[in-house]
N, C-alpha and C. Protein backbone atom coordinates (compact mmCIF):
# COMPACT_ATOMS: atom_id res chain seq x y z
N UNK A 1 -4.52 69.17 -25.39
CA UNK A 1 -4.55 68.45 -26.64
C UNK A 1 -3.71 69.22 -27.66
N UNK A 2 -2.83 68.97 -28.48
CA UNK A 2 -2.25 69.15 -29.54
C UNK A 2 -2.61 68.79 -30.61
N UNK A 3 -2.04 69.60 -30.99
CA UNK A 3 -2.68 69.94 -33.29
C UNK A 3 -1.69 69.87 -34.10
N UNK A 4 -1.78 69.35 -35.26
CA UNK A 4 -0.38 69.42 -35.76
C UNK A 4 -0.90 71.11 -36.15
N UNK A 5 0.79 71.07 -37.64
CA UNK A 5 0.35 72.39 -37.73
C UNK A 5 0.87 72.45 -39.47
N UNK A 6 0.03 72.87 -40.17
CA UNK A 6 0.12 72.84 -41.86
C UNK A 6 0.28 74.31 -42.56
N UNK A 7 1.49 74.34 -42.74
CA UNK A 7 1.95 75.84 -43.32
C UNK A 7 1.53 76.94 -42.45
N UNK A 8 1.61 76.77 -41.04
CA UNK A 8 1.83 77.84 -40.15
C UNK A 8 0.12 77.62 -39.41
N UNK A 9 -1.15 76.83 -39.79
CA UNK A 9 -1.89 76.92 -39.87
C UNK A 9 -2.10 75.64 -38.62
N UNK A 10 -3.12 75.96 -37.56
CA UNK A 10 -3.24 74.71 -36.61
C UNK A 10 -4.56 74.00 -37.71
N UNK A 11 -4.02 72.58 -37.75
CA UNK A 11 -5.11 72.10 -38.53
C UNK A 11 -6.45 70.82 -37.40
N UNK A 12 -7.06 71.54 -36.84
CA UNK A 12 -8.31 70.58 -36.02
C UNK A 12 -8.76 69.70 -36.07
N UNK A 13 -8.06 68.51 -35.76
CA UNK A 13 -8.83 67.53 -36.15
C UNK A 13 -9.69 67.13 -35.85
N UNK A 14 -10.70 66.83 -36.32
CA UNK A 14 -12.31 66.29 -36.15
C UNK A 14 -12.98 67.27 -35.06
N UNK A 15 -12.52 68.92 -35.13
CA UNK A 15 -13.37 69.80 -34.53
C UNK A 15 -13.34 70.40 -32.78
N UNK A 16 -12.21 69.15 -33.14
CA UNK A 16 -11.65 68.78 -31.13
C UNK A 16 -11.31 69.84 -30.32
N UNK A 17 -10.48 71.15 -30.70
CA UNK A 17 -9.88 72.35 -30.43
C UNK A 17 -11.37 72.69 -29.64
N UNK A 18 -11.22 74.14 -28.82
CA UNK A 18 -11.67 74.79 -28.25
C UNK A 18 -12.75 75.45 -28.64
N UNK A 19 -12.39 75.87 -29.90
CA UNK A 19 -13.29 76.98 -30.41
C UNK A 19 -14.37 75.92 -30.97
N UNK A 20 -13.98 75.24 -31.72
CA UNK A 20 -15.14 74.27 -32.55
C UNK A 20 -16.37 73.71 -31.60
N UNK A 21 -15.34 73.26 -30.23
CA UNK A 21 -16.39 72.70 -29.23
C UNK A 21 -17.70 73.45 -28.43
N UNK A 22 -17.36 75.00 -28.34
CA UNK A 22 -17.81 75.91 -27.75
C UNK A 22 -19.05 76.00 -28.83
N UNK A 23 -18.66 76.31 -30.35
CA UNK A 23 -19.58 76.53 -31.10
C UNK A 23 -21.00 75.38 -30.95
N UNK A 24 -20.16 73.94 -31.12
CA UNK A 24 -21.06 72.95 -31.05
C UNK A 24 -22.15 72.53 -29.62
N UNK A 25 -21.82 73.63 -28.41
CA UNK A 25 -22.44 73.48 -27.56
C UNK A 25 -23.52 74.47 -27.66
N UNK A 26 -23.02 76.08 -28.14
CA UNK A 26 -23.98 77.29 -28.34
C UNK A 26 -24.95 76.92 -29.19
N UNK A 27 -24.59 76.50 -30.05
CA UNK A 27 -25.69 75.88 -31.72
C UNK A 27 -26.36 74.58 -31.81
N UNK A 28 -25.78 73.75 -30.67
CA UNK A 28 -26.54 72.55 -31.08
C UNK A 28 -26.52 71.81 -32.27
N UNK A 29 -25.18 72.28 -32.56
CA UNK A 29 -24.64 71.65 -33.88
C UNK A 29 -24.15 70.01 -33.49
N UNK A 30 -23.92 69.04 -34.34
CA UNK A 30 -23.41 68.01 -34.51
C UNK A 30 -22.14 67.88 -35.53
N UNK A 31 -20.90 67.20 -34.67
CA UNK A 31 -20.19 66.31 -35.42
C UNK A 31 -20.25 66.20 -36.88
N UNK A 32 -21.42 65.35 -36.96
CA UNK A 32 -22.08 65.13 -38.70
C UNK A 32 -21.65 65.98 -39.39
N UNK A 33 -22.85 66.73 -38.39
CA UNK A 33 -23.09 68.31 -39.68
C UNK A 33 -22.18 69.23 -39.88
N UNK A 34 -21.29 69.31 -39.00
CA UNK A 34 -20.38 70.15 -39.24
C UNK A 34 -18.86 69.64 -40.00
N UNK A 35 -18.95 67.94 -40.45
CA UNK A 35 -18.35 67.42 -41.38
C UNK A 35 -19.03 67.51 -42.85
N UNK A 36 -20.21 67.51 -42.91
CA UNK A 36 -20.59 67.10 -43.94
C UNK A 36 -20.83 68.92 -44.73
N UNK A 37 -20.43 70.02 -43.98
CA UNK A 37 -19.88 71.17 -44.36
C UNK A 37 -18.82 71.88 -44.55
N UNK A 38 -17.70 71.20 -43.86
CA UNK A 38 -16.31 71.32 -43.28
C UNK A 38 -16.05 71.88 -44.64
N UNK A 39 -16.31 71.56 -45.74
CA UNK A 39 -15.29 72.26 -46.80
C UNK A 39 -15.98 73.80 -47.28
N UNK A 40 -16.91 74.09 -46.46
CA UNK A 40 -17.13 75.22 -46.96
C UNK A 40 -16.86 76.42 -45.25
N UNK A 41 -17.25 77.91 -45.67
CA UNK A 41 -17.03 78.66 -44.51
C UNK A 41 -18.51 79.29 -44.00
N UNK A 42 -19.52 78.05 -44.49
CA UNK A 42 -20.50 79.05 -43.92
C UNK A 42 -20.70 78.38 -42.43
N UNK A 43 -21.09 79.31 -41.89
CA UNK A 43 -21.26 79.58 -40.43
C UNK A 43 -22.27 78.97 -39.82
N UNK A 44 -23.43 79.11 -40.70
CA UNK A 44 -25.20 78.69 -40.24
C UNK A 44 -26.14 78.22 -41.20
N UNK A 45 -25.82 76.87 -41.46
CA UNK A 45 -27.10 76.40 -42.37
C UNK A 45 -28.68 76.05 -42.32
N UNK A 46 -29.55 76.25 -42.96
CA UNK A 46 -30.70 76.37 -42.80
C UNK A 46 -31.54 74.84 -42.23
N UNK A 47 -32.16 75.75 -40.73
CA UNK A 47 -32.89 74.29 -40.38
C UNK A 47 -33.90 74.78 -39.80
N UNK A 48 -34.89 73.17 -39.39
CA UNK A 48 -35.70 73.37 -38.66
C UNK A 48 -36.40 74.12 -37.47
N UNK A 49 -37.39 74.17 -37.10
CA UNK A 49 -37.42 74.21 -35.23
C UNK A 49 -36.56 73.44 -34.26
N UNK A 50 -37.29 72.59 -35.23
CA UNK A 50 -36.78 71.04 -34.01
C UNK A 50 -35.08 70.80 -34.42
N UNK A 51 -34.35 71.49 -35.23
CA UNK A 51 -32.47 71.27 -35.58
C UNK A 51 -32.34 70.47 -36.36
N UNK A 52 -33.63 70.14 -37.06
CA UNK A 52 -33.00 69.40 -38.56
C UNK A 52 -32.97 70.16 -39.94
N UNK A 53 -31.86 69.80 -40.11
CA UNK A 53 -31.29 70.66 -41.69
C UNK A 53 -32.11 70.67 -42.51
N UNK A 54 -32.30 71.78 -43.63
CA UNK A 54 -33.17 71.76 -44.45
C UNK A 54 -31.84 70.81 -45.25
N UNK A 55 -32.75 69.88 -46.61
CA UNK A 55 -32.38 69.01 -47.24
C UNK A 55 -30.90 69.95 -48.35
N UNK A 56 -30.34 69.91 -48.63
CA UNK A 56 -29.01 70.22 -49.28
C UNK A 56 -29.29 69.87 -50.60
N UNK A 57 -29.40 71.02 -51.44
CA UNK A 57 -29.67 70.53 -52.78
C UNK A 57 -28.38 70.86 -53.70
N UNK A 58 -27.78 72.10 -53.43
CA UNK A 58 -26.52 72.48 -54.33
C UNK A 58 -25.71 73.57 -54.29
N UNK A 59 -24.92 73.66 -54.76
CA UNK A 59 -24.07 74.94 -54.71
C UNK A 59 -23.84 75.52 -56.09
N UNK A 60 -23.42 76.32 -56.16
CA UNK A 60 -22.46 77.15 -57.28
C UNK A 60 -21.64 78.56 -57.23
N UNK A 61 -20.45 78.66 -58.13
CA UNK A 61 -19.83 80.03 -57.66
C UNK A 61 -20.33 80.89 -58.23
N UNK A 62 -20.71 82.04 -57.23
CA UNK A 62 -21.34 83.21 -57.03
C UNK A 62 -20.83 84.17 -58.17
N UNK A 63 -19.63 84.77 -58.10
CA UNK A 63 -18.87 85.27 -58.84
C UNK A 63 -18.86 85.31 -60.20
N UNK A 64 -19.12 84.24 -60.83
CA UNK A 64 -19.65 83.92 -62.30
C UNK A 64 -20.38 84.96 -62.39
N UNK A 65 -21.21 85.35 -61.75
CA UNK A 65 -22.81 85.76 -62.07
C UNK A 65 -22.90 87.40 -62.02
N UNK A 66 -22.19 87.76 -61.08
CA UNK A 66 -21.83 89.14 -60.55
C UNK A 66 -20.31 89.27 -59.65
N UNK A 67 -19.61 90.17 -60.40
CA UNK A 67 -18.79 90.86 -60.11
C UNK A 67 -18.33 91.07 -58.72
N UNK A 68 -17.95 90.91 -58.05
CA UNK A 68 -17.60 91.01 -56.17
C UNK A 68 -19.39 90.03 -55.45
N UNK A 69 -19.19 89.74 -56.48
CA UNK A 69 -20.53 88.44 -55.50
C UNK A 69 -20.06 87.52 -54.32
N UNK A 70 -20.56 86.85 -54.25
CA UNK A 70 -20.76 85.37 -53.35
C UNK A 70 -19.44 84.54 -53.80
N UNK A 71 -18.41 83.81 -53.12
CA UNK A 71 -17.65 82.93 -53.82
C UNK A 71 -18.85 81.80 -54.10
N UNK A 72 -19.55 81.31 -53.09
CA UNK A 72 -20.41 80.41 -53.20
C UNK A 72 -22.19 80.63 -52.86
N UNK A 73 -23.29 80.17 -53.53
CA UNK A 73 -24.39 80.16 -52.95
C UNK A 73 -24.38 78.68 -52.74
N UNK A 74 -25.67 78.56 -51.58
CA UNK A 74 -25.86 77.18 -51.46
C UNK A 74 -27.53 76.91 -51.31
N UNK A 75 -28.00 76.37 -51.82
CA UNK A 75 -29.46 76.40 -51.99
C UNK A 75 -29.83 75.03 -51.35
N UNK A 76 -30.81 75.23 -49.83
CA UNK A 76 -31.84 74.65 -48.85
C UNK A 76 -33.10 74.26 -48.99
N UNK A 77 -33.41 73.30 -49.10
CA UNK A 77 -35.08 73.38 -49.24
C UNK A 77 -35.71 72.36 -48.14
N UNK A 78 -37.02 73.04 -48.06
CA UNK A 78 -37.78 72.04 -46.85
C UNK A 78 -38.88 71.89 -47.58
N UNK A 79 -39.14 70.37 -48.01
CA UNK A 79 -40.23 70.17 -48.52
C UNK A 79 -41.78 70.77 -47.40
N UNK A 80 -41.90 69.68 -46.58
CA UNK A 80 -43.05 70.14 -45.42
C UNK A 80 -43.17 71.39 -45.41
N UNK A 81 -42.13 72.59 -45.32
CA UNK A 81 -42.88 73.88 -44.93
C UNK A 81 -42.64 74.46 -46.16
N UNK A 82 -41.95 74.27 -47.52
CA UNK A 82 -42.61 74.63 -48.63
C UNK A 82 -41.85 76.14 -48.68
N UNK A 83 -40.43 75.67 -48.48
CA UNK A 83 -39.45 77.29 -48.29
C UNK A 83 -38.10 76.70 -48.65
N UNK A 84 -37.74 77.48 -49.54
CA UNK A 84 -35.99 77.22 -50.11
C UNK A 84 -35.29 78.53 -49.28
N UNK A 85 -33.73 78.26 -48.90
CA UNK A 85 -33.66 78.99 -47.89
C UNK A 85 -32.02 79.42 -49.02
N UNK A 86 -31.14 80.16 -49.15
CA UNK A 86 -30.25 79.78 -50.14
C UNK A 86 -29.00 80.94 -48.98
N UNK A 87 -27.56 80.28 -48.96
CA UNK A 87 -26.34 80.86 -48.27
C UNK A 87 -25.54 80.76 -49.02
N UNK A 88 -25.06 82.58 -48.42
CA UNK A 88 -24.00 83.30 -49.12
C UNK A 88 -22.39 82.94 -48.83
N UNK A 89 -21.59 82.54 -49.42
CA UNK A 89 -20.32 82.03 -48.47
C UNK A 89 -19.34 83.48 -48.98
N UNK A 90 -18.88 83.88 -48.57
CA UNK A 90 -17.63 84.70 -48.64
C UNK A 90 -16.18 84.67 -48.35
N UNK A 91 -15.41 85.00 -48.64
CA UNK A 91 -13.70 84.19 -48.17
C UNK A 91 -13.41 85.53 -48.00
């Protein structure tokens, strides 16, 4: 399969490449979910037992707040078990 390629950069479409697929088999990740994150670099968002996401409430830049911080936090919550779970993104 071929990729185009954007300022030197292979750009994946819809996750298809090698590496993306491998991940989505180790993690039990989905398609979805890994679109409906695609614009950020975190790695592992907060979920269930059973692999459902804690609900997605928001983000903001880290950096504002402190000096060599977080570019981004992202704040998780699970109502039922009554736990906010919050990720650090870094570039």
């Amino acid at each position: 399969m071929s990729f185009p390629e954007v300022n030197g950069i292979l750009d994946d479409i819809a996750f298809q490449s090698e590496e993306p697929q491998s991940y989505i088999k180790e993690y039990g990740e989905s398609i979805e979910e890994l679109f409906q994150f695609e614009h950020t670099n975190l790695l592992h968002v907060a979920k269930r037992a059973n692999g459902e996401t804690f609900t997605y409430i928001g983000s903001f830049t880290g950096y504002y707040f402190q000096a060599f911080g977080a570019d981004s936090v992202y704040l998780f919550y699970d109502r039922e078990l009554g736990k906010a779970v919050i990720c650090f993104e870094y570039s």
